[in-house]
N, C-alpha and C. Protein backbone atom coordinates (compact mmCIF):
# COMPACT_ATOMS: atom_id res chain seq x y z
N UNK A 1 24.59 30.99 -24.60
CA UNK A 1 24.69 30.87 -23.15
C UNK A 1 23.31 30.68 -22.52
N UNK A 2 22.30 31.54 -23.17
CA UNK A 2 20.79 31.59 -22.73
C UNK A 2 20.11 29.56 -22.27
N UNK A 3 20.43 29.07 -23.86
CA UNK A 3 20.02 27.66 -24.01
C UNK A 3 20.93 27.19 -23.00
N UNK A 4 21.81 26.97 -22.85
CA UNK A 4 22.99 26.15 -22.38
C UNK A 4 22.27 26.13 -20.79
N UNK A 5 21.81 27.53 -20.31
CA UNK A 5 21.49 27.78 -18.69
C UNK A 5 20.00 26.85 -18.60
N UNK A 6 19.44 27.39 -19.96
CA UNK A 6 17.76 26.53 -19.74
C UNK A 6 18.24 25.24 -20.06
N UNK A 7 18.43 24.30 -20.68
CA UNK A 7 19.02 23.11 -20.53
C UNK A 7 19.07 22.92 -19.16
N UNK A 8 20.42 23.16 -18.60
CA UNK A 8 20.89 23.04 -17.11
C UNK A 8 19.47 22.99 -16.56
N UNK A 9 18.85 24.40 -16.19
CA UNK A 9 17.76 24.58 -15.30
C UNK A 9 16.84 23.29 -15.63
N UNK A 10 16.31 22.87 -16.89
CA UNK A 10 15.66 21.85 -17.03
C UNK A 10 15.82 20.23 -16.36
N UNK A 11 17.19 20.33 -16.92
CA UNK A 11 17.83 19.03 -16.57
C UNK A 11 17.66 18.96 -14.90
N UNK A 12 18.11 20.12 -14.11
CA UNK A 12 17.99 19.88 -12.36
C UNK A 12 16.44 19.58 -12.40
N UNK A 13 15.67 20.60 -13.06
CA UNK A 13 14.07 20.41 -12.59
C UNK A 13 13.58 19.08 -12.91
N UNK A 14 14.25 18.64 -14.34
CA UNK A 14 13.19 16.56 -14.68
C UNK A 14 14.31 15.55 -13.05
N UNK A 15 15.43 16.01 -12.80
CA UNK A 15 16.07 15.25 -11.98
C UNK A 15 15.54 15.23 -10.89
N UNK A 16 14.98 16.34 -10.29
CA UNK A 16 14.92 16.47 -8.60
C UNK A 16 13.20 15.97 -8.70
N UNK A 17 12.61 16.23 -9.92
CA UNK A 17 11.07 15.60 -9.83
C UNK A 17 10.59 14.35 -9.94
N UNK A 18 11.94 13.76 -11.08
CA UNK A 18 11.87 12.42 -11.03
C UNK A 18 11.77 11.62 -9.60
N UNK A 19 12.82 12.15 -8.78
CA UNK A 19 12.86 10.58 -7.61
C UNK A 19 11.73 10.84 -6.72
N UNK A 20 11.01 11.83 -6.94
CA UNK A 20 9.69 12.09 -5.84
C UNK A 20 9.48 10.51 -5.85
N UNK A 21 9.05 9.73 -7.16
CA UNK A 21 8.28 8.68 -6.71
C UNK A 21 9.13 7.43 -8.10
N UNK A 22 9.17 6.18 -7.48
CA UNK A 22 9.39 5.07 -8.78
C UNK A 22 8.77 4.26 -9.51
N UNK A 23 9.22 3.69 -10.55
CA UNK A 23 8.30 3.03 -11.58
C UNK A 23 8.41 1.64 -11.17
N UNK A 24 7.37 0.96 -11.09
CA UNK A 24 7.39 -0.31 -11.07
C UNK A 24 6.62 -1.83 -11.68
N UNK A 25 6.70 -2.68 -11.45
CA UNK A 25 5.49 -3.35 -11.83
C UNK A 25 5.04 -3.99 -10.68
N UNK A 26 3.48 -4.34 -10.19
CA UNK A 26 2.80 -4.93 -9.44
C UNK A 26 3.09 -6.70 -10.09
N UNK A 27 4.05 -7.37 -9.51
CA UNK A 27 4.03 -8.97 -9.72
C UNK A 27 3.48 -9.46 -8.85
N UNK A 28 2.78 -9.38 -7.81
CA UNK A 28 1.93 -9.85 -6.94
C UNK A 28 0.99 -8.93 -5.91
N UNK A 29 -0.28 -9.79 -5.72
CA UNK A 29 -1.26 -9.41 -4.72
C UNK A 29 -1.24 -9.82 -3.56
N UNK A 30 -1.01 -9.66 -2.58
CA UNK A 30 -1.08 -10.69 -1.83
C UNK A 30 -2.84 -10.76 -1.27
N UNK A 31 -2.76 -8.81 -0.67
CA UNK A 31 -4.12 -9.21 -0.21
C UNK A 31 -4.80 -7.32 -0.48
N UNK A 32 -5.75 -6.69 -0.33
CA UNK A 32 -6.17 -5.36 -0.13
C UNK A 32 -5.21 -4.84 0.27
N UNK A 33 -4.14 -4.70 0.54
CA UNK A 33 -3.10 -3.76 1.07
C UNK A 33 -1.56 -3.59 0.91
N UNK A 34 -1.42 -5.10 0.32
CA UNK A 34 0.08 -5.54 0.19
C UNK A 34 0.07 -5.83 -1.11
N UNK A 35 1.50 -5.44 -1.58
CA UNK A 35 1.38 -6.20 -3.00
C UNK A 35 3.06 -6.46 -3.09
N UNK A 36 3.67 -6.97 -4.25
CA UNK A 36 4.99 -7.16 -4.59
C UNK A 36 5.28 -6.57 -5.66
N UNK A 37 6.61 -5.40 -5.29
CA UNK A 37 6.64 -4.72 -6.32
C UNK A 37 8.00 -5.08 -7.00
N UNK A 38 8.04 -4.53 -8.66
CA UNK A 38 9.79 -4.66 -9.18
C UNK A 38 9.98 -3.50 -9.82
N UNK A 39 10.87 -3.09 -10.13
CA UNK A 39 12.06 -2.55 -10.88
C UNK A 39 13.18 -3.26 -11.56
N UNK A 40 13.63 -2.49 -12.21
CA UNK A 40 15.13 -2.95 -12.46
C UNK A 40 16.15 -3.24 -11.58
N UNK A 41 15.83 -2.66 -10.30
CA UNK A 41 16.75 -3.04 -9.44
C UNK A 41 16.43 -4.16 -8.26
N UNK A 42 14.91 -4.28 -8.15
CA UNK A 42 14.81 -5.07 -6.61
C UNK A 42 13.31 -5.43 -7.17
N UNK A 43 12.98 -6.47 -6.12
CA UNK A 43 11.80 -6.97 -5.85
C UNK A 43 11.36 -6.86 -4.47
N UNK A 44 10.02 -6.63 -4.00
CA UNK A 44 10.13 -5.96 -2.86
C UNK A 44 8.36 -6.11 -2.48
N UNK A 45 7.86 -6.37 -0.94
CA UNK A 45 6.90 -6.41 -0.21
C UNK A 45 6.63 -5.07 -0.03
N UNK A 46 5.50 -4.79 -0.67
CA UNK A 46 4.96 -2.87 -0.01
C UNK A 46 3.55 -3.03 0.62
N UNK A 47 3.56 -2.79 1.67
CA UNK A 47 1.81 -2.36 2.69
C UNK A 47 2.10 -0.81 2.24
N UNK A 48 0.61 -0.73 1.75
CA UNK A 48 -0.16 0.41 2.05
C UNK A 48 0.01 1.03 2.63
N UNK A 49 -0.05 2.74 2.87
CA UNK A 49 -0.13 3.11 4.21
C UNK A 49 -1.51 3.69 4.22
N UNK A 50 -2.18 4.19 5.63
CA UNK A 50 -3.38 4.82 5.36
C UNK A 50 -4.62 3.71 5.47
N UNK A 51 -4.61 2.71 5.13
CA UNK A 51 -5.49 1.74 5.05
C UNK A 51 -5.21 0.74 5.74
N UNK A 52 -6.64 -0.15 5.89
CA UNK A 52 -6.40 -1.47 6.49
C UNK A 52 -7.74 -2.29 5.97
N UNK A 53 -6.99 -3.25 4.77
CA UNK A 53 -8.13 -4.35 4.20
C UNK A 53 -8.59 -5.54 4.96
N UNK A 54 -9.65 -5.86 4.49
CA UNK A 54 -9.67 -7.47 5.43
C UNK A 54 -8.12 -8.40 4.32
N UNK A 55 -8.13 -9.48 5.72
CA UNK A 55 -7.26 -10.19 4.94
C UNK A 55 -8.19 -11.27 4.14
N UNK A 56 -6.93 -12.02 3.62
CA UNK A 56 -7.36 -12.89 2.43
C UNK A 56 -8.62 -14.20 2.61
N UNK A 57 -8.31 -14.48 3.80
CA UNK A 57 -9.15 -15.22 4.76
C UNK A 57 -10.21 -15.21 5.20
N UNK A 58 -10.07 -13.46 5.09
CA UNK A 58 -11.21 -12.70 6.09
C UNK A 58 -12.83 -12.81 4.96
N UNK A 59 -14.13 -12.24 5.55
CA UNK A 59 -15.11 -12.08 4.43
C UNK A 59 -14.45 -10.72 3.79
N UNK A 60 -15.08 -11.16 2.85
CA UNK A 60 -14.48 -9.50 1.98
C UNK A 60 -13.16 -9.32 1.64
N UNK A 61 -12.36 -10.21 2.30
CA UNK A 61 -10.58 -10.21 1.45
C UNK A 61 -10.21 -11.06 0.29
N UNK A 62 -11.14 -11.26 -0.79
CA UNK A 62 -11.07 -11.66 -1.63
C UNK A 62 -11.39 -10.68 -2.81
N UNK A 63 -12.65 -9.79 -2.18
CA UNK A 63 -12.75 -9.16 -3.08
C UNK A 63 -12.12 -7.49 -3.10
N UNK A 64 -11.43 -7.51 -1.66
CA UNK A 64 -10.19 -6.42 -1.45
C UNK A 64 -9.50 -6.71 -2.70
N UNK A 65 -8.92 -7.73 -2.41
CA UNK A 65 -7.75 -8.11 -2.96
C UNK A 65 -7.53 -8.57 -4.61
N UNK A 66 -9.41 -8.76 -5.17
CA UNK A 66 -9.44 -8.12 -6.60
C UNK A 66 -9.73 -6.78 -6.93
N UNK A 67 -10.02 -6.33 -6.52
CA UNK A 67 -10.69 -4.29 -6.25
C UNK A 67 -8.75 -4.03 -6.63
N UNK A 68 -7.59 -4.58 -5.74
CA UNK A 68 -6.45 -4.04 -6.24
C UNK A 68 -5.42 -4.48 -6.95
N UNK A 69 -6.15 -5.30 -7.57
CA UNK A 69 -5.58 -6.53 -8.63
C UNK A 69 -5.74 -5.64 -9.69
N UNK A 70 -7.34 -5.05 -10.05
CA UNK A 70 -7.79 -4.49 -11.20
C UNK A 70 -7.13 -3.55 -11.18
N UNK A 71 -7.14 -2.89 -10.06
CA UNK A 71 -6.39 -1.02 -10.35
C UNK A 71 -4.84 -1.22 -10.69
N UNK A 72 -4.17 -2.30 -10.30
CA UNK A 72 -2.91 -1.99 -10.57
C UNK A 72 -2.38 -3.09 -11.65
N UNK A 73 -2.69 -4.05 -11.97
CA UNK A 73 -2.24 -5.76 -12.58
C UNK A 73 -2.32 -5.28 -14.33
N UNK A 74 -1.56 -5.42 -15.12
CA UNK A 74 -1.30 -4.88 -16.29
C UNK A 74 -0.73 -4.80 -16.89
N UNK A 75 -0.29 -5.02 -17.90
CA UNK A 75 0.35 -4.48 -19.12
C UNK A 75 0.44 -3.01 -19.21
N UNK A 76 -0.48 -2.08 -19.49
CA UNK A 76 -0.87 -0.73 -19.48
C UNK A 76 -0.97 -0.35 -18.45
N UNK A 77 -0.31 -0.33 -17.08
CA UNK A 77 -0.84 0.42 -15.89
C UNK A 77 0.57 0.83 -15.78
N UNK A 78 0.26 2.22 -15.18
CA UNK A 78 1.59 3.02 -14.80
C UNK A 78 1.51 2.56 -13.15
N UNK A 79 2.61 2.08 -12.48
CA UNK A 79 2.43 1.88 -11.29
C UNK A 79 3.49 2.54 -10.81
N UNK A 80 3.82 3.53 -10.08
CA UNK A 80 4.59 4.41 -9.16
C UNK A 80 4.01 3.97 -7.27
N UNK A 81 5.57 4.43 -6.98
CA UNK A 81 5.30 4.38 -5.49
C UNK A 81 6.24 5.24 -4.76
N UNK A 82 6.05 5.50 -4.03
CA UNK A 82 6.83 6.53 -2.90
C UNK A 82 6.74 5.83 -1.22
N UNK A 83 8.32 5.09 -1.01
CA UNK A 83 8.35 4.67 -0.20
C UNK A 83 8.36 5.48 1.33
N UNK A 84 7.71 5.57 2.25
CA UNK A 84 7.72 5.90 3.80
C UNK A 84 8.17 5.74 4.23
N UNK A 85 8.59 4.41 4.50
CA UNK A 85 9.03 3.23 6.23
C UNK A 85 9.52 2.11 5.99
N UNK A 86 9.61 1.84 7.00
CA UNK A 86 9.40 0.09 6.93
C UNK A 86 8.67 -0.10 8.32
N UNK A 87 8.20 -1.96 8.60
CA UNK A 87 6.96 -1.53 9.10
C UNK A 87 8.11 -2.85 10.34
N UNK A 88 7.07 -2.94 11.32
CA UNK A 88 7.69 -4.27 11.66
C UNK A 88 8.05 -5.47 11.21
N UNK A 89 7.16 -5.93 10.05
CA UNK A 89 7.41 -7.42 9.48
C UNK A 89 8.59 -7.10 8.38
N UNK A 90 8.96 -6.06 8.48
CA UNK A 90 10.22 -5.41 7.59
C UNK A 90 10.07 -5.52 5.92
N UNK A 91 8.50 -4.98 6.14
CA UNK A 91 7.82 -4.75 4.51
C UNK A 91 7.85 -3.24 4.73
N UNK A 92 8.00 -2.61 2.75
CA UNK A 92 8.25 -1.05 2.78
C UNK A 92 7.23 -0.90 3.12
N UNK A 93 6.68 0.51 3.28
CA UNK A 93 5.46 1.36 3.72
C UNK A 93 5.42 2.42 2.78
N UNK A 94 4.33 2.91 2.26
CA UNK A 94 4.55 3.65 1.44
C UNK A 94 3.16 3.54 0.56
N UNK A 95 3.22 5.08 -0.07
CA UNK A 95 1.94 5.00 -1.31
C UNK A 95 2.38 4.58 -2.55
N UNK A 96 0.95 4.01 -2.77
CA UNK A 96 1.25 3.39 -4.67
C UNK A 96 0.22 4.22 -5.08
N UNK A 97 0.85 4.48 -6.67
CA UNK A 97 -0.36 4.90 -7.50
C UNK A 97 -0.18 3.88 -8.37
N UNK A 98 -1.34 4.03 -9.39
CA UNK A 98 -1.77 3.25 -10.31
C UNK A 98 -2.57 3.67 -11.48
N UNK A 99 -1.85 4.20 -12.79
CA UNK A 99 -2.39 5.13 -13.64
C UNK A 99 -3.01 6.57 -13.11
N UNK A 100 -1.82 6.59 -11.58
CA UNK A 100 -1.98 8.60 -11.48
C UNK A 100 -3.41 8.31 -10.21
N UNK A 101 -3.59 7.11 -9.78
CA UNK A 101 -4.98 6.78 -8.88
C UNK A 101 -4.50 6.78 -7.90
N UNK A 102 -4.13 7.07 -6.43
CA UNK A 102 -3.76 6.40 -5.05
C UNK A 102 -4.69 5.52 -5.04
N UNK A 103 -4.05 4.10 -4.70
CA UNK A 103 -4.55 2.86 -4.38
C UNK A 103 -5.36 2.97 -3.01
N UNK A 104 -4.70 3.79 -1.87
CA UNK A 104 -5.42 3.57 -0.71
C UNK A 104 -6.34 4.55 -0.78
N UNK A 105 -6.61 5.50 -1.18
CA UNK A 105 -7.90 6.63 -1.21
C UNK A 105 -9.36 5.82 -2.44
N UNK A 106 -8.23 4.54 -3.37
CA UNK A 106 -9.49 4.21 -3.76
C UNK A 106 -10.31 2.78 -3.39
N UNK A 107 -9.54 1.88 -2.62
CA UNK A 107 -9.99 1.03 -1.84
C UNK A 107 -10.68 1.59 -0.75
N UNK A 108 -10.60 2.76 -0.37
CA UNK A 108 -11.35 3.36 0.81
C UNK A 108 -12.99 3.83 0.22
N UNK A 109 -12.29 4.34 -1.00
CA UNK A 109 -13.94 5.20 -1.49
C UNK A 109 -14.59 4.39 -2.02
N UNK A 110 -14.28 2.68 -2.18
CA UNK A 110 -15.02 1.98 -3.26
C UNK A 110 -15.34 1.06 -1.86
N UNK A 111 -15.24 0.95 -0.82
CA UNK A 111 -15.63 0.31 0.21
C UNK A 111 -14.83 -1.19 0.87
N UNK A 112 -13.59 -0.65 0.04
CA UNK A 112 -13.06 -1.83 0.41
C UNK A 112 -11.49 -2.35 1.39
N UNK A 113 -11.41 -1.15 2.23
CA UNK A 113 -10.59 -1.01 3.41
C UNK A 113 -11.05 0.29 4.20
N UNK A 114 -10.45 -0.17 5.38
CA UNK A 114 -10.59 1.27 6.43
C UNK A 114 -9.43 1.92 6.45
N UNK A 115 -10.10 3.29 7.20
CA UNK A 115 -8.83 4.31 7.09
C UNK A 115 -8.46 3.77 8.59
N UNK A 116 -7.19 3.78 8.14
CA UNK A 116 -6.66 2.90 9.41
C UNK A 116 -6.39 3.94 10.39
N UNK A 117 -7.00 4.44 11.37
CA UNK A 117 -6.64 5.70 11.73
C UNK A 117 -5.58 5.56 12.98
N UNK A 118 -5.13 4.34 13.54
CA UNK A 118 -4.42 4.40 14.57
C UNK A 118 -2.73 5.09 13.86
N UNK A 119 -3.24 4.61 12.46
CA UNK A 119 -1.14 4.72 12.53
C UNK A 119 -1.74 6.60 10.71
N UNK A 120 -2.88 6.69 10.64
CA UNK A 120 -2.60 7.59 9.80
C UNK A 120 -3.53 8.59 10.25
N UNK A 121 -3.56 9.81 9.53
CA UNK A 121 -4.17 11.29 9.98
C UNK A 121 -4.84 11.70 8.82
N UNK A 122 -4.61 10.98 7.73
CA UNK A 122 -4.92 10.74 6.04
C UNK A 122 -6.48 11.60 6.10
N UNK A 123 -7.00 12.97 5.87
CA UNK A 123 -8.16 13.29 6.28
C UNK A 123 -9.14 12.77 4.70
N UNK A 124 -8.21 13.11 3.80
CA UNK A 124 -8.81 12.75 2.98
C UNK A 124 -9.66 10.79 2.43
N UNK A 125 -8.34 9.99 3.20
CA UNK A 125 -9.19 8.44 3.50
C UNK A 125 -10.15 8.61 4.15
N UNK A 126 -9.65 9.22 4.90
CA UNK A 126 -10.70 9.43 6.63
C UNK A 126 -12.26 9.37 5.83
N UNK A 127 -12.68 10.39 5.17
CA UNK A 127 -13.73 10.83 4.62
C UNK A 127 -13.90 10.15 3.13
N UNK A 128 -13.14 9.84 2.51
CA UNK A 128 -13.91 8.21 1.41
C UNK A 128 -14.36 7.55 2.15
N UNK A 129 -13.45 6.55 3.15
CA UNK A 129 -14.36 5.72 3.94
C UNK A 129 -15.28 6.16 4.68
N UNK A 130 -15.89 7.40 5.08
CA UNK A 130 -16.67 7.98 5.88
C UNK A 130 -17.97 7.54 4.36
N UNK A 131 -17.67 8.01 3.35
CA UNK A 131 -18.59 8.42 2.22
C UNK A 131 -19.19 7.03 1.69
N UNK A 132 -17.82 6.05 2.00
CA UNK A 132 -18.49 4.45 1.16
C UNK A 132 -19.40 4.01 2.56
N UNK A 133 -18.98 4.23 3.92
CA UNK A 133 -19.72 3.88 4.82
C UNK A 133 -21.34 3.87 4.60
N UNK A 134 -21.29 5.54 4.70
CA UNK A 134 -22.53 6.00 4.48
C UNK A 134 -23.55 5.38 2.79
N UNK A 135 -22.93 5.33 2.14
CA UNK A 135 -23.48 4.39 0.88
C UNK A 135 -23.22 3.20 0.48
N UNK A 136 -22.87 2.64 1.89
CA UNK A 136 -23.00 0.87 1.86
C UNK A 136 -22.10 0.62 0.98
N UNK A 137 -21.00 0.71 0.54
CA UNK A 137 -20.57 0.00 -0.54
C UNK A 137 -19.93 -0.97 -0.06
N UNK A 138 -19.22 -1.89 -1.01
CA UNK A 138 -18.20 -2.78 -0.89
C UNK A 138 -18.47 -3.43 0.78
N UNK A 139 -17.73 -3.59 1.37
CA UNK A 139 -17.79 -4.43 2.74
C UNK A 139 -18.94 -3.84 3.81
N UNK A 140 -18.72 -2.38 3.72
CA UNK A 140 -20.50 -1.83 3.96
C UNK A 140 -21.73 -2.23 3.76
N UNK A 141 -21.79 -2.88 2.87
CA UNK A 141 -23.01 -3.47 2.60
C UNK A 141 -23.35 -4.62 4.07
N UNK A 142 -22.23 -5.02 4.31
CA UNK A 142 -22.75 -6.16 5.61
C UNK A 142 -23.12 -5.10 6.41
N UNK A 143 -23.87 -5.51 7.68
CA UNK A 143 -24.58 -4.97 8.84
C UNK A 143 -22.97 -4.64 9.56
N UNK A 144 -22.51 -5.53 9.63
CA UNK A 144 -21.31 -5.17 10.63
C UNK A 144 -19.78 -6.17 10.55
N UNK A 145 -19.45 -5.25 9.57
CA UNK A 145 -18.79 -5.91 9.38
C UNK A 145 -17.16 -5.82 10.48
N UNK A 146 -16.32 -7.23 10.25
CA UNK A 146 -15.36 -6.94 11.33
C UNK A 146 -14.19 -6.46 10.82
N UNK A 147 -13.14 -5.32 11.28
CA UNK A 147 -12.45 -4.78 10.98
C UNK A 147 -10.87 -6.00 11.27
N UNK A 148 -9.99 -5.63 10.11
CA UNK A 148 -9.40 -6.92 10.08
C UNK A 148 -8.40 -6.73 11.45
N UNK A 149 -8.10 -5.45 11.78
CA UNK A 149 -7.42 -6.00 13.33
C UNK A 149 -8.28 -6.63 14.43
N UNK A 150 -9.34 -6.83 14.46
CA UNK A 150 -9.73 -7.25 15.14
C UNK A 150 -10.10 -9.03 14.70
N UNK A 151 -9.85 -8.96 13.59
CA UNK A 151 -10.19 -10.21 12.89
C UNK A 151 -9.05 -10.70 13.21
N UNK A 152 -8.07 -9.74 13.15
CA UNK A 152 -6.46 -10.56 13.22
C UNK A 152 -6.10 -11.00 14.76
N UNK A 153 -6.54 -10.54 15.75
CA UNK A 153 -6.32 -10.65 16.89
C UNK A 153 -7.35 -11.78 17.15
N UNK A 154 -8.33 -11.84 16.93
CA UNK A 154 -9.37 -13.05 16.96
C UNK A 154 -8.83 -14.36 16.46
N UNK A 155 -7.82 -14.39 15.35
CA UNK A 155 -7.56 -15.46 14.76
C UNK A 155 -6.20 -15.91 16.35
N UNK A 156 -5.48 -14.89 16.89
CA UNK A 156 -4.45 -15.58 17.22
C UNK A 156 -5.07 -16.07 19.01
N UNK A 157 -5.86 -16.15 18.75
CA UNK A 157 -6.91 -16.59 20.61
C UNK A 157 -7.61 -17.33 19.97
């Protein structure tokens, strides 16, 4: 009876821990923030949450957008995500990891998106990008560089 209950207890505990987050593969980049994810069941547009890369267009959205090519694009990469939202353009919202890494805490600390602070409270982005700021990295390195909403609003005037 002892086994039979630990079994049970086990079985609820791998069940209810499993769906915290899903397995997927990264089949596309689009840009620092977006990517296309699959499963067995769906294919699917995910933004970031927490962050905001230049776009693809933008200076520096090229090399966003290899910075999260490398962390997630693979054969060998465990890619999990835990969906949020959906956003207006009716892409999920949500965090990715990538071999156990959050994607947006490490595009932030390697200098290569902002903590997007209008739509997150993320203290911990907050302060990577505070840290790559302060040591120039990645898009830091320019004098001033432009933040892509403002890049994005520039493009449509």
């Amino acid at each position: 009876m002892l086994a039979h209950t630990v079994f049970i207890a086990f079985f609820l505990l791998t069940a209810t821990t499993s769906q915290a987050a899903d397995s997927y593969v990264v089949t596309y980049v689009y840009d620092g923030d977006t990517v296309k994810l699959r499963n067995a069941d769906s294919e699917f547009k995910l933004r970031l949450t927490d962050i905001d890369a230049p776009e693809r267009n933008q200076e520096y959205g090229l090399k966003a957008r290899r910075a999260l090519m490398t962390l997630c694009q693979g054969k060998h990469i465990l890619v999990t995500a835990k969906i949020t939202g959906t956003d207006q353009y009716h892409r999920s919202l949500g965090k990715l990891q990538c071999n156990h890494i959050d994607a947006s805490t490490y595009l932030a600390e390697h200098g290569w998106a902002w903590h997007y602070e209008q739509y997150s409270t993320n203290i911990n982005i907050h302060n990577a990008a505070l840290k790559a700021r302060r040591q120039k990295l990645g898009l830091w390195a320019s004098s001033n560089p432009e933040p892509p909403w403002v890049w994005r609003h520039n493009q449509m005037h």
